[in-house]
Protein backbone atom coordinates (compact mmCIF):
# COMPACT_ATOMS: atom_id res chain seq x y z
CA UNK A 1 14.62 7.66 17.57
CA UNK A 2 11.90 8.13 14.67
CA UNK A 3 11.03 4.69 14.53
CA UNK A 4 10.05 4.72 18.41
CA UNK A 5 8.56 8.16 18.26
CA UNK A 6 6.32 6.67 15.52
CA UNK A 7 5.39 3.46 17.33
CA UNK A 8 4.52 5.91 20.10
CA UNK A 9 1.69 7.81 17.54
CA UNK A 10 0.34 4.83 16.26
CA UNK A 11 0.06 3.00 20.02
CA UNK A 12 -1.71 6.40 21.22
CA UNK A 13 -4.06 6.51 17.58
CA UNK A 14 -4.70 3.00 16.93
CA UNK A 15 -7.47 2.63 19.95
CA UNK A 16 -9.33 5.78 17.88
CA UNK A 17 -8.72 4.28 14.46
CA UNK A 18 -10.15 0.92 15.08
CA UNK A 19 -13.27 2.00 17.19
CA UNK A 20 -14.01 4.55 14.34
CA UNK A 21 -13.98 1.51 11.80
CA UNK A 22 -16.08 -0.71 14.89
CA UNK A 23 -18.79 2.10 14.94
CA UNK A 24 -18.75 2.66 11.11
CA UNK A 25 -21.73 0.91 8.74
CA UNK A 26 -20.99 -0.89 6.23
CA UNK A 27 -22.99 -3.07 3.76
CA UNK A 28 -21.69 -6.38 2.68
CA UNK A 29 -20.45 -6.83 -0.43
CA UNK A 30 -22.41 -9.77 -2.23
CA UNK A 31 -20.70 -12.67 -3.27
CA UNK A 32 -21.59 -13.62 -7.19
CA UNK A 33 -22.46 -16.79 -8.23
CA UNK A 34 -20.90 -17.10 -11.61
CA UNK A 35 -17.97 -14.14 -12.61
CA UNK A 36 -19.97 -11.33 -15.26
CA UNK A 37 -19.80 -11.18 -18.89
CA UNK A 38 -17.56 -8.45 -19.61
CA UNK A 39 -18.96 -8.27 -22.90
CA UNK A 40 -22.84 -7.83 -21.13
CA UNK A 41 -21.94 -4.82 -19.84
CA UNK A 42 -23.56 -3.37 -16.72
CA UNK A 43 -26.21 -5.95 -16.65
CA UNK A 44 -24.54 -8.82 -16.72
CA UNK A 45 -23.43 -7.81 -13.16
CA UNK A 46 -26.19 -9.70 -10.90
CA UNK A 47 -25.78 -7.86 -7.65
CA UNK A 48 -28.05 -6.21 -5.56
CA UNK A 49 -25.76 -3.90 -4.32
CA UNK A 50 -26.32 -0.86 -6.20
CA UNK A 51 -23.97 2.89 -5.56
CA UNK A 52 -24.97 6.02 -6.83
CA UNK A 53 -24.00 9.96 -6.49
CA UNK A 54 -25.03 12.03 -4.58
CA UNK A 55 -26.76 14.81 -5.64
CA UNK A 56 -24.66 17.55 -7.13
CA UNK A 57 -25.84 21.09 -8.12
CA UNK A 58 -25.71 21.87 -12.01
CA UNK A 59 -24.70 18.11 -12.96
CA UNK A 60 -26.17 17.02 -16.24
CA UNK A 61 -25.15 13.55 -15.65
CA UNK A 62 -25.36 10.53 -13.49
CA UNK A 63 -24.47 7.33 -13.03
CA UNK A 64 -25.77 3.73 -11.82
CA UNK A 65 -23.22 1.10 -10.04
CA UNK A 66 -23.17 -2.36 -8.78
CA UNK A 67 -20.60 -3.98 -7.03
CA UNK A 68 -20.26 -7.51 -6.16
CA UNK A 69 -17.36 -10.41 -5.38
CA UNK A 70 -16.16 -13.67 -6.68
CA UNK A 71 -13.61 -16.11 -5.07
CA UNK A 72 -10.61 -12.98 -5.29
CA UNK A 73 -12.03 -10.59 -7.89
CA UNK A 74 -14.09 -7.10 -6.83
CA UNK A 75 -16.23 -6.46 -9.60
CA UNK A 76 -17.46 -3.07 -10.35
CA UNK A 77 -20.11 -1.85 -13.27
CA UNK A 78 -21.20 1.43 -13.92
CA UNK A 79 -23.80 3.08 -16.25
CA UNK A 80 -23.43 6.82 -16.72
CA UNK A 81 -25.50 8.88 -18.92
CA UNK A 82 -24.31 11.84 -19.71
CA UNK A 83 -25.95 14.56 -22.29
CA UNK A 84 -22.67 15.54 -24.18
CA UNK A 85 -20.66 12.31 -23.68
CA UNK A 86 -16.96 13.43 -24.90
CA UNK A 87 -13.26 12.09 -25.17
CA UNK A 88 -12.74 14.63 -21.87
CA UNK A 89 -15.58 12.74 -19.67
CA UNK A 90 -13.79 10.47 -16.83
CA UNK A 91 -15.03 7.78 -14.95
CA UNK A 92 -12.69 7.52 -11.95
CA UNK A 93 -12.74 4.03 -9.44
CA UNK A 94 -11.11 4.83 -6.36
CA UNK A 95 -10.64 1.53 -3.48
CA UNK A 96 -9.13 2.71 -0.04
CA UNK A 97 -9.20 0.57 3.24
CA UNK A 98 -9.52 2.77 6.38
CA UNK A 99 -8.16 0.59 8.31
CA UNK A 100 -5.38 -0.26 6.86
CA UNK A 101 -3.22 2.00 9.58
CA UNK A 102 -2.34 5.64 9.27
CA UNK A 103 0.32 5.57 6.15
CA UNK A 104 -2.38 3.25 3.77
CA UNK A 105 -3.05 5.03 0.93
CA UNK A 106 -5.56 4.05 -1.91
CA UNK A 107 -5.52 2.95 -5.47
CA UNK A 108 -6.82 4.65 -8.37
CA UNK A 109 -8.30 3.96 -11.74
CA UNK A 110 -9.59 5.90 -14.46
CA UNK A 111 -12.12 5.17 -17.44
CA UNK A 112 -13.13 6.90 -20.95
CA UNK A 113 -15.24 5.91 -23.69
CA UNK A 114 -12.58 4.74 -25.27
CA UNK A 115 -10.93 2.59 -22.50
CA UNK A 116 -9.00 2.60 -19.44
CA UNK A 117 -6.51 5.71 -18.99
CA UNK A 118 -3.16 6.27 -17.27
CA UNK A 119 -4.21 6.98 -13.38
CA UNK A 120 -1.10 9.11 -13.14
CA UNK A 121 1.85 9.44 -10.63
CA UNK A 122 -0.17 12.13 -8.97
CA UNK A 123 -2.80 9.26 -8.01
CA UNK A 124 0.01 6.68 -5.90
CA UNK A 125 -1.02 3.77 -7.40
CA UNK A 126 1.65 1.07 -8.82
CA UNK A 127 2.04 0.54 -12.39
CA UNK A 128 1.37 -3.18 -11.84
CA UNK A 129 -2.40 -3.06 -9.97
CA UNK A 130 -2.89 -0.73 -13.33
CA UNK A 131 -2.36 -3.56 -15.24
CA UNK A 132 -3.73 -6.09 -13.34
CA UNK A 133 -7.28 -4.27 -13.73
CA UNK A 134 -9.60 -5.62 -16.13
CA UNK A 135 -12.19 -3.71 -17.78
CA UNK A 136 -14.35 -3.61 -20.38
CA UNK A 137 -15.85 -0.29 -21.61
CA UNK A 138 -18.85 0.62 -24.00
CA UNK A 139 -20.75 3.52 -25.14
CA UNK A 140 -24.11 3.50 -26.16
CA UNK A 141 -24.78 6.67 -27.63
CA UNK A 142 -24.92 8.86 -24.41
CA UNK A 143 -24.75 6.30 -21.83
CA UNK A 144 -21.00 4.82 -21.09
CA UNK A 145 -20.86 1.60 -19.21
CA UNK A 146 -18.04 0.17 -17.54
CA UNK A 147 -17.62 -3.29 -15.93
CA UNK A 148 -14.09 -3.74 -14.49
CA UNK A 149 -12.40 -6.89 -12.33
CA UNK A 150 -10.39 -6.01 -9.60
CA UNK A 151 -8.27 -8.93 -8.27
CA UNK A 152 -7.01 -8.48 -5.18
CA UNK A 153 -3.69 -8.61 -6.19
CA UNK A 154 -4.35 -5.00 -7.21
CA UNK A 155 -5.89 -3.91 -4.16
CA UNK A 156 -4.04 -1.14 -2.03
CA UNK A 157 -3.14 -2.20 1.37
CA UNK A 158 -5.57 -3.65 3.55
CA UNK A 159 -6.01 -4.76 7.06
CA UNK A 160 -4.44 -7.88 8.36
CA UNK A 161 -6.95 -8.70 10.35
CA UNK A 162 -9.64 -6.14 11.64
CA UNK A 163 -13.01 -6.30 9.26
CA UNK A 164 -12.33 -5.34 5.52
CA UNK A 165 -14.57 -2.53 5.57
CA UNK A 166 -13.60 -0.10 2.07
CA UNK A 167 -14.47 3.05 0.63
CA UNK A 168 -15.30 2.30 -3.07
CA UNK A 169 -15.71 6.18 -4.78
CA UNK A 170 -17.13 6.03 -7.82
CA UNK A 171 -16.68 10.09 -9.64
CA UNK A 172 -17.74 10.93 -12.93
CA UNK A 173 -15.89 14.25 -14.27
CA UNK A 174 -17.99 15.55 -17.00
CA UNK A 175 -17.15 18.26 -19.13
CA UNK A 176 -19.17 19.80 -21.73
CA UNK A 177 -17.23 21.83 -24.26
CA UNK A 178 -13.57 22.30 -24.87
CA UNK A 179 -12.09 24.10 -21.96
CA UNK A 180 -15.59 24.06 -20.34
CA UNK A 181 -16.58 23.60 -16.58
CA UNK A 182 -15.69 20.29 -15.72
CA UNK A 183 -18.76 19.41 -12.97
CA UNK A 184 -18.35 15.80 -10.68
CA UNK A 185 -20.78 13.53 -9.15
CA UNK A 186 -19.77 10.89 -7.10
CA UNK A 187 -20.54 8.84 -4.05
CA UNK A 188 -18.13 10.16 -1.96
CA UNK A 189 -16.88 13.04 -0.23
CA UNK A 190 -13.81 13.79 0.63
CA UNK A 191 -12.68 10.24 -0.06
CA UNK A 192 -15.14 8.48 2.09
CA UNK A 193 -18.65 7.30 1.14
CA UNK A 194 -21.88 9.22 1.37
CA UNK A 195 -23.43 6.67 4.08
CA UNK A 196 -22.42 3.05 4.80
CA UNK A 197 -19.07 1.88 3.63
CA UNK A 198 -18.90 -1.31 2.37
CA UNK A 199 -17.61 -4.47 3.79
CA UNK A 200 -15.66 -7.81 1.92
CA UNK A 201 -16.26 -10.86 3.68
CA UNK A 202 -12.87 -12.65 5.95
CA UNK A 203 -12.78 -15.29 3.07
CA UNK A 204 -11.46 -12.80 0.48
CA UNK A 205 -8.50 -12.53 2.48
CA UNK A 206 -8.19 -16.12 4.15
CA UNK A 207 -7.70 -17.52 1.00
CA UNK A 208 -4.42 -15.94 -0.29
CA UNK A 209 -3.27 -18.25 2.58
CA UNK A 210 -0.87 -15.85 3.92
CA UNK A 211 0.82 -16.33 7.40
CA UNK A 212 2.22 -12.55 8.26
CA UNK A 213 3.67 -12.32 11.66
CA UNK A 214 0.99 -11.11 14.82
CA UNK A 215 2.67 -7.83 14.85
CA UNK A 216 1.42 -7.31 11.16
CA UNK A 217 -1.36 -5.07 11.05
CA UNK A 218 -1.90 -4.57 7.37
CA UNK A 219 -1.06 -6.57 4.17
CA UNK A 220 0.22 -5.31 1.02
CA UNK A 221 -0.21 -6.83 -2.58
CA UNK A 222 3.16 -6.05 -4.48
CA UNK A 223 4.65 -6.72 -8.44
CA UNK A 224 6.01 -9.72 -7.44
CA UNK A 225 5.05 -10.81 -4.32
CA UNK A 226 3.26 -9.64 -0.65
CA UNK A 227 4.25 -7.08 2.25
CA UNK A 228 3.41 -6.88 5.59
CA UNK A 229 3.07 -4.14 7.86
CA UNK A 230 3.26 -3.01 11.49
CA UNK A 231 4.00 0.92 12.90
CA UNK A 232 7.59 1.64 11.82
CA UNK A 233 8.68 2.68 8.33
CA UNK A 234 9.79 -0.67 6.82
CA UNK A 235 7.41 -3.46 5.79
CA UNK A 236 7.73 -6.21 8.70
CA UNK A 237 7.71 -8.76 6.62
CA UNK A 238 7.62 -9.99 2.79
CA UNK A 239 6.78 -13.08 1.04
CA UNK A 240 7.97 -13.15 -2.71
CA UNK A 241 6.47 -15.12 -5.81
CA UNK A 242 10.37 -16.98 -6.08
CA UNK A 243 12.94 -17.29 -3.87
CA UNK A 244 14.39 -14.17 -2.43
CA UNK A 245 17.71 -13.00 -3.18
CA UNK A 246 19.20 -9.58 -2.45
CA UNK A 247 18.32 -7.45 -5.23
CA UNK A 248 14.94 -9.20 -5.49
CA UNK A 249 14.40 -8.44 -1.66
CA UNK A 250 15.52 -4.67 -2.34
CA UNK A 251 12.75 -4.80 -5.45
CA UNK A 252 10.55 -5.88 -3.04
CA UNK A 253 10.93 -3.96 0.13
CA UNK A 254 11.96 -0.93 -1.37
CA UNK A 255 11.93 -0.80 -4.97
CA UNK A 256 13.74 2.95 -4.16
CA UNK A 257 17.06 1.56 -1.93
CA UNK A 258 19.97 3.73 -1.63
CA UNK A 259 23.57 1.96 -2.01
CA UNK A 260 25.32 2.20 0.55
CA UNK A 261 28.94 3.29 -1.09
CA UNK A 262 27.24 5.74 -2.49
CA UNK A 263 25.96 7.12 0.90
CA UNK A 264 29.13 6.62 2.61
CA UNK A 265 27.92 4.08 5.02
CA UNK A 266 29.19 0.81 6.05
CA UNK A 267 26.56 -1.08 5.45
CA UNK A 268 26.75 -4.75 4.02
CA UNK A 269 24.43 -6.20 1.54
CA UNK A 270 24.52 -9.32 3.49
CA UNK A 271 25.46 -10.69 7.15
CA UNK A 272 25.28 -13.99 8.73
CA UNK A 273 23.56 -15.93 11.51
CA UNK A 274 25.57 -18.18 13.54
CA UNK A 275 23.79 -20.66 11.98
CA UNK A 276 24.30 -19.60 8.41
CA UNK A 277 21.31 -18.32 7.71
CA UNK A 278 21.30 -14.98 5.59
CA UNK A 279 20.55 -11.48 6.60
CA UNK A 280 20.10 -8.95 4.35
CA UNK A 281 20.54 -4.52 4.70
CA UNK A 282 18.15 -2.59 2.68
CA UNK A 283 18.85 1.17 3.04
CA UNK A 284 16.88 4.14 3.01
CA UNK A 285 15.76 8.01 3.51
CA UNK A 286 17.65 11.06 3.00
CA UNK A 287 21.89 11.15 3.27
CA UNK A 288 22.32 14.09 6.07
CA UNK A 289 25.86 14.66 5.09
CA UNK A 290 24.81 14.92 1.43
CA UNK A 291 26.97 18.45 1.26
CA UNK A 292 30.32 18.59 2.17
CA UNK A 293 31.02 20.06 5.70
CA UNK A 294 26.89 20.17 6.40
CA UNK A 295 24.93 18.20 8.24
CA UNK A 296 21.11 18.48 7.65
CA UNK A 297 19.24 17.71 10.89
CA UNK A 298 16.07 17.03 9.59
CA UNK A 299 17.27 14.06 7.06
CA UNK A 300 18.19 10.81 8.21
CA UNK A 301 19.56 7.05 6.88
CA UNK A 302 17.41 4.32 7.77
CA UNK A 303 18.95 0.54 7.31
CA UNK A 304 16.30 -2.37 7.86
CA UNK A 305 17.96 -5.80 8.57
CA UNK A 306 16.19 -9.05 7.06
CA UNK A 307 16.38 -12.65 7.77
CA UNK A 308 15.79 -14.36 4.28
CA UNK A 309 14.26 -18.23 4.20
CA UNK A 310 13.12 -19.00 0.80
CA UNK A 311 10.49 -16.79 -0.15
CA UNK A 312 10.28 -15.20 3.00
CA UNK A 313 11.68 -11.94 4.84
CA UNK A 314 11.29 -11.04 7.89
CA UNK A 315 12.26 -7.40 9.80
CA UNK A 316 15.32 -8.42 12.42
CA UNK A 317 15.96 -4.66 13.20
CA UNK A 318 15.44 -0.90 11.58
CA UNK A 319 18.15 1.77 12.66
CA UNK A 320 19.73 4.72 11.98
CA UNK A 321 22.44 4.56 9.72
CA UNK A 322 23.36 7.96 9.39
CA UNK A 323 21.78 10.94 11.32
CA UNK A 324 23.89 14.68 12.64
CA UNK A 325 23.78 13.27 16.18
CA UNK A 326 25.54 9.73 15.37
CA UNK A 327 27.56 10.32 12.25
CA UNK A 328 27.93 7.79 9.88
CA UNK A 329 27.85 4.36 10.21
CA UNK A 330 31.39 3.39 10.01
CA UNK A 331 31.12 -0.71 11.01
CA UNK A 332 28.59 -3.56 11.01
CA UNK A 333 29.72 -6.58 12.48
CA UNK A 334 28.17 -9.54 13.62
CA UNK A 335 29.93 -12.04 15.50
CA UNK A 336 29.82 -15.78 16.19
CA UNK A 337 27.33 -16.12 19.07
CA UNK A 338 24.97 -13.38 17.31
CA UNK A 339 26.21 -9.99 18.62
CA UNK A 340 25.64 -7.15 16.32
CA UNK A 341 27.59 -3.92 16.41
CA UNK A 342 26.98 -1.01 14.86
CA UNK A 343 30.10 1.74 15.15
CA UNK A 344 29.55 5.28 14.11
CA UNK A 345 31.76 7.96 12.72
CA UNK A 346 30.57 10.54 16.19
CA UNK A 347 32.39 7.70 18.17
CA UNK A 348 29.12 6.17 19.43
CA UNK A 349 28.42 2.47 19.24
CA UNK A 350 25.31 0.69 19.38
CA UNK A 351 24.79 -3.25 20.65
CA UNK A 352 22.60 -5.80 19.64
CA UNK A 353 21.72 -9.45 20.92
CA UNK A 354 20.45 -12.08 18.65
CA UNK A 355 16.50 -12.50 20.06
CA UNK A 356 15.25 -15.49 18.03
CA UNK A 357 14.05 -13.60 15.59
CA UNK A 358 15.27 -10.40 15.86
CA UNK A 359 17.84 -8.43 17.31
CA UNK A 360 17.38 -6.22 20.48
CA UNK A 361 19.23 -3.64 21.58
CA UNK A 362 21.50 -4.42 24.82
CA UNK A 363 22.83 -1.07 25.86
CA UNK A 364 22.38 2.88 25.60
CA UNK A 365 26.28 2.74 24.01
CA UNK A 366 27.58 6.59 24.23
CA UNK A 367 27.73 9.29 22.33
């Protein structure tokens, strides 16, 4: 199974990834002791932290940061001088946490004279930390100075509970001329910071008073709520802003869930406990059978199974629900005492005990 094969990777990579981020530097962010003026502009940020680019040949302009932190706010200014400063010049804010596990990806946000610009689809970050980013942008004849408020309810995902060491990239594009050279100076390469990284303190994140399960290794600001994640492909666990009902958990979880009907899978919306407490299917991935009389090996249906309390979710089981080798499911039933069967189209059918808080698998079934 993917999901094992997976858990395998990460078991064998995780010892590397977190004695990289153990050996890496990193600087402390300072904590502020009132929040900036936005209208002050870059000196009305009171941190000694200060970022700035490494050299670049040819670059005719340059740039001054400081960063600094306030109860759940990153704040960032920026001075860049620039000789030609033009509608085309970008100032680009980049946050990604290393060790946030091997599928974390970063967030991305992008700065003019004239304001804060669209990041783009290209750059993977939600439409909602794009609005939750404050900023306040000026331009003093050549110099453009930036001071943006990043809550953390905007951040991408970060660890869980390893050190919140960052890489904040800071790149000015500037380009002199219409359809001229565009030339960059930043702080980074390659997505990682020329020198120490930098480091937010444990408070940042104990105070979001969050209580993931142990197995999360990485939380997850979303629109309405918080994920948490381990090694397989679904979020473990989710805590919303309301109370959780299907389609809110689907929003949630996976904004992009496939209906089941439509995939020709069996697959309830909802089962229940013996108890009567709800679980609810979310399903996912690529239909295999999409073309008549074909079967595409290398696509797969995923269904995750969660138990719903109040504003809570958490991960009971993640399966195939369609793959070439099973067929389709064709049942899910779940009996009285907690037994869950799952009956394929090949003839195959896989068994599941009630755990506690999860379900685990009770026998190879056949094929």
């Amino acid at each position: 199974m993917r999901a094992a094969a997976v858990l395998s990777l990460f078991m064998l990579c995780a010892p590397a990834v977190a004695s990289a981020q153990e050996e890496r530097a990193s600087k402390p962010v300072p904590s502020l002791a009132k929040a900036p003026g936005f209208q002050g502009g870059f000196k009305s940020l009171a941190s000694p932290l200060v970022l700035k680019p490494a050299p670049a040949a040819g670059a005719s302009a340059s740039f001054t940061a400081k960063v600094g932190y306030r109860k759940d706010t990153l704040y960032v200014g920026v001075e860049a001088t620039d000789d030609q400063l033009g509608a085309s010049d970008l100032l680009t804010v980049s946050l990604f946490f290393p060790g946030a596990g091997p599928t974390a990806t970063g967030h991305t946000w992008r700065f003019a004279f004239d304001g804060k610009r669209a990041s783009g689809a290209e750059s993977g970050t939600p439409a909602f930390a794009q609005e939750k980013v404050n900023a306040a942008v000026q331009r003093r004849g050549n110099t453009l100075e930036l001071m943006a408020a990043i809550p953390v309810r905007a951040f991408p995902r970060f660890p869980a509970k390893d050190p919140l060491v960052m890489d904040l990239c800071l790149t000015y594009e500037d380009q002199d001329g219409t359809g001229g050279k565009t030339t960059s100076v930043s702080n980074c390469q390659s997505g990682t910071m020329v020198g120490d990284a930098l480091r937010l303190p444990d408070d940042v994140r104990k105070a979001l008073k969050l209580k993931p399960p142990e197995t999360v290794i990485a939380l997850e600001p979303a629109k309405d709520g918080w994920l948490g994640w381990d090694a397989f492909s679904y979020p473990a666990w989710a805590q919303a802003d309301g109370p959780l009902t299907p389609a809110s958990l689907h929003a949630l979880v996976v904004p992009q869930a496939l209906d089941a009907t439509k995939m020709g899978v069996n697959v309830p919306e909802t089962l229940s406990l013996p108890d009567g407490r709800p679980i609810v299917s979310v399903l996912t991935g690529k239909n295999p059978y999409a073309v008549d009389g074909r079967c595409d090996s290398e696509s797969e249906l995923r269904v995750g199974l969660y138990l719903v309390t109040g504003k809570t979710a958490l991960r009971v089981l993640e399966w195939p629900a369609a793959t070439c080798a099973l067929g389709r499911a064709a049942s899910m039933e779940l009996d009285e005492e907690g037994a869950l069967a799952i009956g394929y189209s090949n003839g195959a059918t896989m068994n599941f005990a009630w755990s506690g808080n999860h379900f685990e698998r009770t026998e190879l079934g056949k094929r």
